[in-house]
Protein backbone atom coordinates (compact mmCIF):
# COMPACT_ATOMS: atom_id res chain seq x y z
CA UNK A 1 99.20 -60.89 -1.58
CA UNK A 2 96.80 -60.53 1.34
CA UNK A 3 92.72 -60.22 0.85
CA UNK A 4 91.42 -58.06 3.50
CA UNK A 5 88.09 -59.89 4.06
CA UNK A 6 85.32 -57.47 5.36
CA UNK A 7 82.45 -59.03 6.90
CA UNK A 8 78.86 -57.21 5.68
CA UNK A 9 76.22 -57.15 8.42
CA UNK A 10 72.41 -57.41 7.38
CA UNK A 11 70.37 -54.35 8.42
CA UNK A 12 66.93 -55.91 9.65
CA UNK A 13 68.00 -57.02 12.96
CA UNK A 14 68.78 -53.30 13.81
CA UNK A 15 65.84 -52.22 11.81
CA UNK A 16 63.84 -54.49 13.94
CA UNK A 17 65.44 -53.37 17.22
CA UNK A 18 65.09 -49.58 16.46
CA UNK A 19 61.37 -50.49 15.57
CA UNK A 20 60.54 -52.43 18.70
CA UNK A 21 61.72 -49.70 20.83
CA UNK A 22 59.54 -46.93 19.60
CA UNK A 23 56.35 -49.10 20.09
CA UNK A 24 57.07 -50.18 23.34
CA UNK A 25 58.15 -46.16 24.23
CA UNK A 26 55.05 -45.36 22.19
CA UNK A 27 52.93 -47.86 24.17
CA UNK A 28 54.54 -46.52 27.75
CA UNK A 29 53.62 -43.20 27.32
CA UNK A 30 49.87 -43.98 25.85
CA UNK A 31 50.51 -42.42 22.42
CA UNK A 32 49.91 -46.02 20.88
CA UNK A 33 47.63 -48.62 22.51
CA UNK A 34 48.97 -52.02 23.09
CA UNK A 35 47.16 -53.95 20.66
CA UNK A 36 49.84 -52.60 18.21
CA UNK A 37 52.15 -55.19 19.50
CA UNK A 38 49.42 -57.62 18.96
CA UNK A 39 49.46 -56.63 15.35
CA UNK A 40 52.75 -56.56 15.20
CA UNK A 41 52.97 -60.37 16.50
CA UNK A 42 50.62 -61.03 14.06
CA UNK A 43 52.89 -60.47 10.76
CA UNK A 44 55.46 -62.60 12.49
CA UNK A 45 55.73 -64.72 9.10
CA UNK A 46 56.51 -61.67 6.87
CA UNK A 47 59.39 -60.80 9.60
CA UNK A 48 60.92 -64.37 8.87
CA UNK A 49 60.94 -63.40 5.41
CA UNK A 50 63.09 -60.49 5.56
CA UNK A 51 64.86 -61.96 8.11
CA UNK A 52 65.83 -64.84 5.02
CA UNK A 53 66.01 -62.30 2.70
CA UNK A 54 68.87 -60.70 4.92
CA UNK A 55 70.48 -64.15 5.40
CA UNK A 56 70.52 -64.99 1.59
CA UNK A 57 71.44 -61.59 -0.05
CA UNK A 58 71.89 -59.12 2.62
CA UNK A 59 75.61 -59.94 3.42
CA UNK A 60 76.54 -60.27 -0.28
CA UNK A 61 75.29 -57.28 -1.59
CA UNK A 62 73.96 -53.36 -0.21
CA UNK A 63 70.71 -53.96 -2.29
CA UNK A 64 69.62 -57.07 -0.74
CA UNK A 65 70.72 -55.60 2.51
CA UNK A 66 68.54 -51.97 1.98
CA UNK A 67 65.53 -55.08 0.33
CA UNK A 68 65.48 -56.48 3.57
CA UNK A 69 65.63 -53.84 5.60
CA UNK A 70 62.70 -51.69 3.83
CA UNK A 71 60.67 -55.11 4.15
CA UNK A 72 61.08 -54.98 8.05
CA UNK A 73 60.15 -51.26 8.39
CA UNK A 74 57.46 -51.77 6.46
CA UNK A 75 55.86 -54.24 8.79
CA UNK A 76 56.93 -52.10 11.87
CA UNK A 77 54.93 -49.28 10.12
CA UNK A 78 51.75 -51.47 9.42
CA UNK A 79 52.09 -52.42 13.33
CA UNK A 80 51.97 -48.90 13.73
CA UNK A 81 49.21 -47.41 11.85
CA UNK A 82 46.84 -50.33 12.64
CA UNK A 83 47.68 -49.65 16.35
CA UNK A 84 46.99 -45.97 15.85
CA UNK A 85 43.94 -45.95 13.86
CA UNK A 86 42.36 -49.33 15.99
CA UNK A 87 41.07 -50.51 12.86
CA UNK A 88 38.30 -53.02 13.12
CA UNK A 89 36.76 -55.55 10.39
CA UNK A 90 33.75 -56.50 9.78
CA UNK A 91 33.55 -59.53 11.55
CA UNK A 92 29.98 -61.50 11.77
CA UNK A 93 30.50 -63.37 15.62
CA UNK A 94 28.25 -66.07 17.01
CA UNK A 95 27.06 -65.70 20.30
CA UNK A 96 26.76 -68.93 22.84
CA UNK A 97 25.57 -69.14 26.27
CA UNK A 98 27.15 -71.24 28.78
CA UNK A 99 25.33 -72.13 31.99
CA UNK A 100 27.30 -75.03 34.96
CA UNK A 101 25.52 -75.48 38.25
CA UNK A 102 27.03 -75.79 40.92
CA UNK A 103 25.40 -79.25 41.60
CA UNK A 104 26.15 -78.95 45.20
CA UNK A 105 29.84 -78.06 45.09
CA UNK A 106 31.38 -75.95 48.12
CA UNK A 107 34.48 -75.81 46.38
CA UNK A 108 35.95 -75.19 42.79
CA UNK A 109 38.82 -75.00 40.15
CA UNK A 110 38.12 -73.56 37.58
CA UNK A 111 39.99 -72.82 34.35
CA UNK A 112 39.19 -70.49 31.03
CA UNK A 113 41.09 -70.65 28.14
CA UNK A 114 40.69 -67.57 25.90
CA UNK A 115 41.94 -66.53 22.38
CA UNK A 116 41.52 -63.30 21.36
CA UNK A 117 39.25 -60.47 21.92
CA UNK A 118 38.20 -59.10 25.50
CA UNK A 119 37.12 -60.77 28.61
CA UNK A 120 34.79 -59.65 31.15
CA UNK A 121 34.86 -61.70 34.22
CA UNK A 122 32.81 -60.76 37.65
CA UNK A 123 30.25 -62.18 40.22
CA UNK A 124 27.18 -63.88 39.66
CA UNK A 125 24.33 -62.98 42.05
CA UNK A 126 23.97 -64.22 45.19
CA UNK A 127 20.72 -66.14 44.00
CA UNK A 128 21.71 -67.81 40.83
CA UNK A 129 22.52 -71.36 41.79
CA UNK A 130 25.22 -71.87 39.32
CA UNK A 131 29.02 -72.45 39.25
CA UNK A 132 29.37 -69.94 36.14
CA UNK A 133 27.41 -68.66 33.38
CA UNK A 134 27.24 -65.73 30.78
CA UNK A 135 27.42 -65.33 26.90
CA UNK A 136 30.84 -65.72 24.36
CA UNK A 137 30.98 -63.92 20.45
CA UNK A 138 32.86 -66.74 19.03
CA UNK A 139 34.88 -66.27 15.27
CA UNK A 140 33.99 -68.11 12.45
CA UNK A 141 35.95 -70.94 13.03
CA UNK A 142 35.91 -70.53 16.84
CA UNK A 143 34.71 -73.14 19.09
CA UNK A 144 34.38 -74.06 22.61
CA UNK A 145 34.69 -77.23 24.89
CA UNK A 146 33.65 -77.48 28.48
CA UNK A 147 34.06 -79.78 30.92
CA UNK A 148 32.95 -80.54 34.05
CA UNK A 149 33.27 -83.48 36.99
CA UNK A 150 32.87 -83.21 40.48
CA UNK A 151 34.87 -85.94 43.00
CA UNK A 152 33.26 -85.23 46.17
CA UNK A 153 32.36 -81.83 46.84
CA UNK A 154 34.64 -80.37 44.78
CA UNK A 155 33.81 -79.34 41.49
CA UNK A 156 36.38 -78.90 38.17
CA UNK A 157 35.41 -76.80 35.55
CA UNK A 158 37.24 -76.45 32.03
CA UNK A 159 36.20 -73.67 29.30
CA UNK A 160 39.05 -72.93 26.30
CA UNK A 161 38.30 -72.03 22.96
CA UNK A 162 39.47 -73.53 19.96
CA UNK A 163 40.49 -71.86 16.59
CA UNK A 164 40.20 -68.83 17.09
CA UNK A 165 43.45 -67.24 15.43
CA UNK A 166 43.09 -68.49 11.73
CA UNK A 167 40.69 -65.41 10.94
CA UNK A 168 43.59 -63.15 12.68
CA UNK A 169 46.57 -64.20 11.04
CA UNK A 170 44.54 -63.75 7.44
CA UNK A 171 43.35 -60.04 8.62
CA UNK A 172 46.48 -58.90 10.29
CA UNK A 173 44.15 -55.71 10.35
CA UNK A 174 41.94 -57.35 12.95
CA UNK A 175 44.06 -60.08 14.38
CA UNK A 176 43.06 -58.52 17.97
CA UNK A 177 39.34 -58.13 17.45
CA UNK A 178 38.67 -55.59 20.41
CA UNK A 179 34.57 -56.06 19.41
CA UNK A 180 34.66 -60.04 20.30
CA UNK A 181 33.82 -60.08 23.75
CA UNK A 182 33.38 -62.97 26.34
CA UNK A 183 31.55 -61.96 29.40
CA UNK A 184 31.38 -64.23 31.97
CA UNK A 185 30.44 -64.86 35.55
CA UNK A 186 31.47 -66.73 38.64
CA UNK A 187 29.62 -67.46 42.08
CA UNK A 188 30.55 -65.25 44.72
CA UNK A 189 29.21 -68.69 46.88
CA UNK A 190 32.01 -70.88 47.12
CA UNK A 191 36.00 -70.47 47.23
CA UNK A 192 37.20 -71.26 43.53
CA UNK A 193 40.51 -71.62 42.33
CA UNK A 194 41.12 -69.85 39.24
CA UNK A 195 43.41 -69.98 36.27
CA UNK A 196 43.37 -67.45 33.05
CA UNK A 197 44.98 -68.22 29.90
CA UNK A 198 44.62 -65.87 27.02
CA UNK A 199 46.04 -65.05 23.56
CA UNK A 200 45.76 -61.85 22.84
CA UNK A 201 43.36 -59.13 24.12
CA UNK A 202 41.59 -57.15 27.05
CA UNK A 203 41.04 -59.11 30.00
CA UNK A 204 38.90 -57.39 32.94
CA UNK A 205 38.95 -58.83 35.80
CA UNK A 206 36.61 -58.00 38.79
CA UNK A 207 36.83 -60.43 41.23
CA UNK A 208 36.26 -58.22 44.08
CA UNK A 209 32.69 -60.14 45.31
CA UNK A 210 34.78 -63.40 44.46
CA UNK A 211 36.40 -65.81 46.88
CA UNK A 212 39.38 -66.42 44.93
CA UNK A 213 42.18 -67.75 47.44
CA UNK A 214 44.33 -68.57 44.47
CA UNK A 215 44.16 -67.04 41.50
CA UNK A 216 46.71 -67.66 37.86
CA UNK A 217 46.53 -65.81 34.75
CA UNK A 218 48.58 -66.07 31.50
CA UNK A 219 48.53 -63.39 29.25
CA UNK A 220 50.07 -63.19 25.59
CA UNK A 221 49.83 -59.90 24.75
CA UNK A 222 47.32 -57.04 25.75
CA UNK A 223 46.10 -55.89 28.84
CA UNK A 224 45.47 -57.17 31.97
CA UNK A 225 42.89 -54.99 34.52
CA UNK A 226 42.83 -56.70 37.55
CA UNK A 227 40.61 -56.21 40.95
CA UNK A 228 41.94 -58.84 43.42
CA UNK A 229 39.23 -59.51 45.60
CA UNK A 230 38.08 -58.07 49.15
CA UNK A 231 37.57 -60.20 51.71
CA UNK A 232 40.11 -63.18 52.71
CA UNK A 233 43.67 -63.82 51.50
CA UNK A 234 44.27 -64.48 48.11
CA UNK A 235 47.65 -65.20 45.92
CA UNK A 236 47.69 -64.43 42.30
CA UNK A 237 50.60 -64.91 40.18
CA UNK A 238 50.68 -62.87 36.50
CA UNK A 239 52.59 -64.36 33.59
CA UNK A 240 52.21 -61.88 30.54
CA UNK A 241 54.37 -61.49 27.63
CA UNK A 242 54.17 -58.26 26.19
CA UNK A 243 51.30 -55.62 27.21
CA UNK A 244 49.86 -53.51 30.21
CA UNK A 245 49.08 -54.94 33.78
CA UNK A 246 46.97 -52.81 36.11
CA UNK A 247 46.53 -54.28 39.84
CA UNK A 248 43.62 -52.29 41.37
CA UNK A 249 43.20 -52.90 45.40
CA UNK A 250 40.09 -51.93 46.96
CA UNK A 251 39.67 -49.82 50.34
CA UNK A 252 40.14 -52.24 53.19
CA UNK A 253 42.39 -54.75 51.42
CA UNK A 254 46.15 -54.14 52.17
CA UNK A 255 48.52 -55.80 49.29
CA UNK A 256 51.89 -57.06 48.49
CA UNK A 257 52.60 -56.93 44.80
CA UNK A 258 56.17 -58.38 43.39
CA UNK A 259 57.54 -57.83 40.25
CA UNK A 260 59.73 -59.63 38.40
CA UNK A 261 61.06 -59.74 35.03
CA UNK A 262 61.90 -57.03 31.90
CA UNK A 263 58.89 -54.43 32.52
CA UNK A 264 59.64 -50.93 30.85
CA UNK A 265 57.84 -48.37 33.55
CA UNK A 266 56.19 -48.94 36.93
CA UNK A 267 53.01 -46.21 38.26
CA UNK A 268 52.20 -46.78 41.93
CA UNK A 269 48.85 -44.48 42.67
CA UNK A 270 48.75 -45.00 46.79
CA UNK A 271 50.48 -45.42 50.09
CA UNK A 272 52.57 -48.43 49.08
CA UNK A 273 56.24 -48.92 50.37
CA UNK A 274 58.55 -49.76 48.23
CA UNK A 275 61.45 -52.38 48.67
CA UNK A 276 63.93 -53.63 45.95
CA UNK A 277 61.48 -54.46 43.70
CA UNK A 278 58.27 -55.16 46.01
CA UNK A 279 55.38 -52.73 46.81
CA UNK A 280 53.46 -53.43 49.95
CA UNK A 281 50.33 -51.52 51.95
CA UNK A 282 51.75 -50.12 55.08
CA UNK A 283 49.44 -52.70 57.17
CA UNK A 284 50.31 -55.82 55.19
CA UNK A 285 51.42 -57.64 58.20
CA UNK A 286 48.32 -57.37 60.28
CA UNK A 287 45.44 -56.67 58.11
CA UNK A 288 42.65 -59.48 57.92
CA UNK A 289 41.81 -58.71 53.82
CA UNK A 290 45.48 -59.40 52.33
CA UNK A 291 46.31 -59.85 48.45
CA UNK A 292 49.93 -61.58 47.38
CA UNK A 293 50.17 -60.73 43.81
CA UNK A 294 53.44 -61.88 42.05
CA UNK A 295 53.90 -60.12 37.98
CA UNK A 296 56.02 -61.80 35.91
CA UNK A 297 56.44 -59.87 32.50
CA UNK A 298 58.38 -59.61 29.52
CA UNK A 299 57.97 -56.18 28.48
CA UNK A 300 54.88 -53.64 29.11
CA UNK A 301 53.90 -51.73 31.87
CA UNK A 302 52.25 -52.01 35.73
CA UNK A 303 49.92 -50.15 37.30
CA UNK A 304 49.79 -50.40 40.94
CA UNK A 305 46.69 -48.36 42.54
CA UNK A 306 44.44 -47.84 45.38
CA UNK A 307 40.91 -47.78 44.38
CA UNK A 308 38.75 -44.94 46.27
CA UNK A 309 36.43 -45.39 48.66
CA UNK A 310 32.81 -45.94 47.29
């Protein structure tokens, strides 16, 4: 007598997909701001449940299947309303001040390590003396180390914050606290080296007054506004996970931008040519001001533009 054996497939991994695909359409056409994927990163552990939940009962019975299921799309939901309504706690931040001189320096690396929140980075004034400087909200359980040694005339900075997710992942409400804001400063003095890595947020970068000859940022998730400087060469390279990149150029700087990797949608605003998957200022090849950006991204979107003249 033969058994036909039917195998029963669990429901949250398509629930999941299905989900993941309108918030990333949602997110590409600007009907739902990226820090819903933040959010939705944020419940990861609730995901594991149903994912267990699918494992264990969802390929014995319908029930546990529809359970499972219902417990994914409700977390896909939450990811969605919290991205649409930008809710924000009430969150008490400290603020600290950071000051480095240069101490005679007439070079730099420098490195910033950033949780969550948004970072403003520019140029100091031409007057100021120091290697960097400005003012950090840190969480409640947020803390920073710096570091800072200079072999010869070239200085090494290090500033990276510590604990600053536990408040996020026990508010998935605020787990991308758009209010907590690092803004910071460089000298526009001396060439510096630069590396970014971030968790999750808004990172602004100006860095048109900098000297920035090489420039790397890592980005979790969020957005990424970039100015790549004005005068000189300069060769950034942009890991992000999952968010929105925008690569602004100024007038007088001619670019090559390269992008690699799973990004949903591409807006070019300029006269860039395009080749395979390269966009490059029709004077690359000659101009004296030249930016080399490379984007490496797992899903999001780029924005390539051409910033007017002032």
């Amino acid at each position: 007598m033969e058994t036909e054996h039917r195998e029963r497939h669990g429901l949250v991994w398509p629930v999941m997909l299905i989900g993941a695909g309108v918030v990333l359409l949602l997110s590409n056409t600007g009907r739902l701001p990226w820090g819903g994927w933040q959010t939705l990163l944020s419940l990861w552990p609730v995901l594991l449940i149903a994912a267990g939940l699918d494992l264990l009962f969802g390929r014995r019975s319908t029930w546990g299947a529809l359970l499972a299921a219902l417990l994914a799309l409700a977390v896909l939901l939450g990811a969605l309303y919290v991205g649409l309504t930008q809710t924000k706690a009430e969150t008490a931040y400290r603020t600290q001040s950071i000051s480095q001189p240069l101490g005679g320096a007439t070079s730099a690396e420098v490195t910033i390590g950033f949780g969550a929140g948004t970072l403003n980075l520019d140029a100091l004034t031409e007057a100021s003396g120091n290697l960097i400087e400005g003012t950090l909200e840190l969480g409640p359980q947020e803390q920073i180390t710096t570091n800072f040694n200079k072999p010869g005339s070239a200085a090494i900075y290090e500033l990276r914050s510590r604990n600053a997710w536990p408040s996020a992942f026990a508010n998935p409400a605020s787990a991308w606290p758009a209010d907590k804001t690092w803004n910071l400063a460089l000298s526009r003095d001396i060439p510096i080296r630069l590396r970014i890595d971030s968790g999750a947020g808004r990172n602004v970068l100006d860095l048109a007054q900098l000297n920035i000859p090489q420039l790397n940022i890592h980005g979790g998730v969020g957005q990424i506004e970039l100015t790549v400087p004005q005068r000189g060469s300069s060769q950034t390279v942009i890991d992000s996970g999952v968010g929105q990149i925008i690569v602004q150029v100024p007038q007088g700087v001619a670019a090559r931008i390269q992008v690699e990797g799973g990004l949903g949608r591409v807006i070019v605003n300029g006269t860039f040519q395009k080749a395979d998957d390269t966009y490059t200022s029709p004077d690359y090849a000659t101009a004296e001001h030249r930016a080399d950006v490379r984007v490496n991204s797992g899903v999001g979107q780029l924005t390539i533009q051409q910033m007017p003249a002032e």
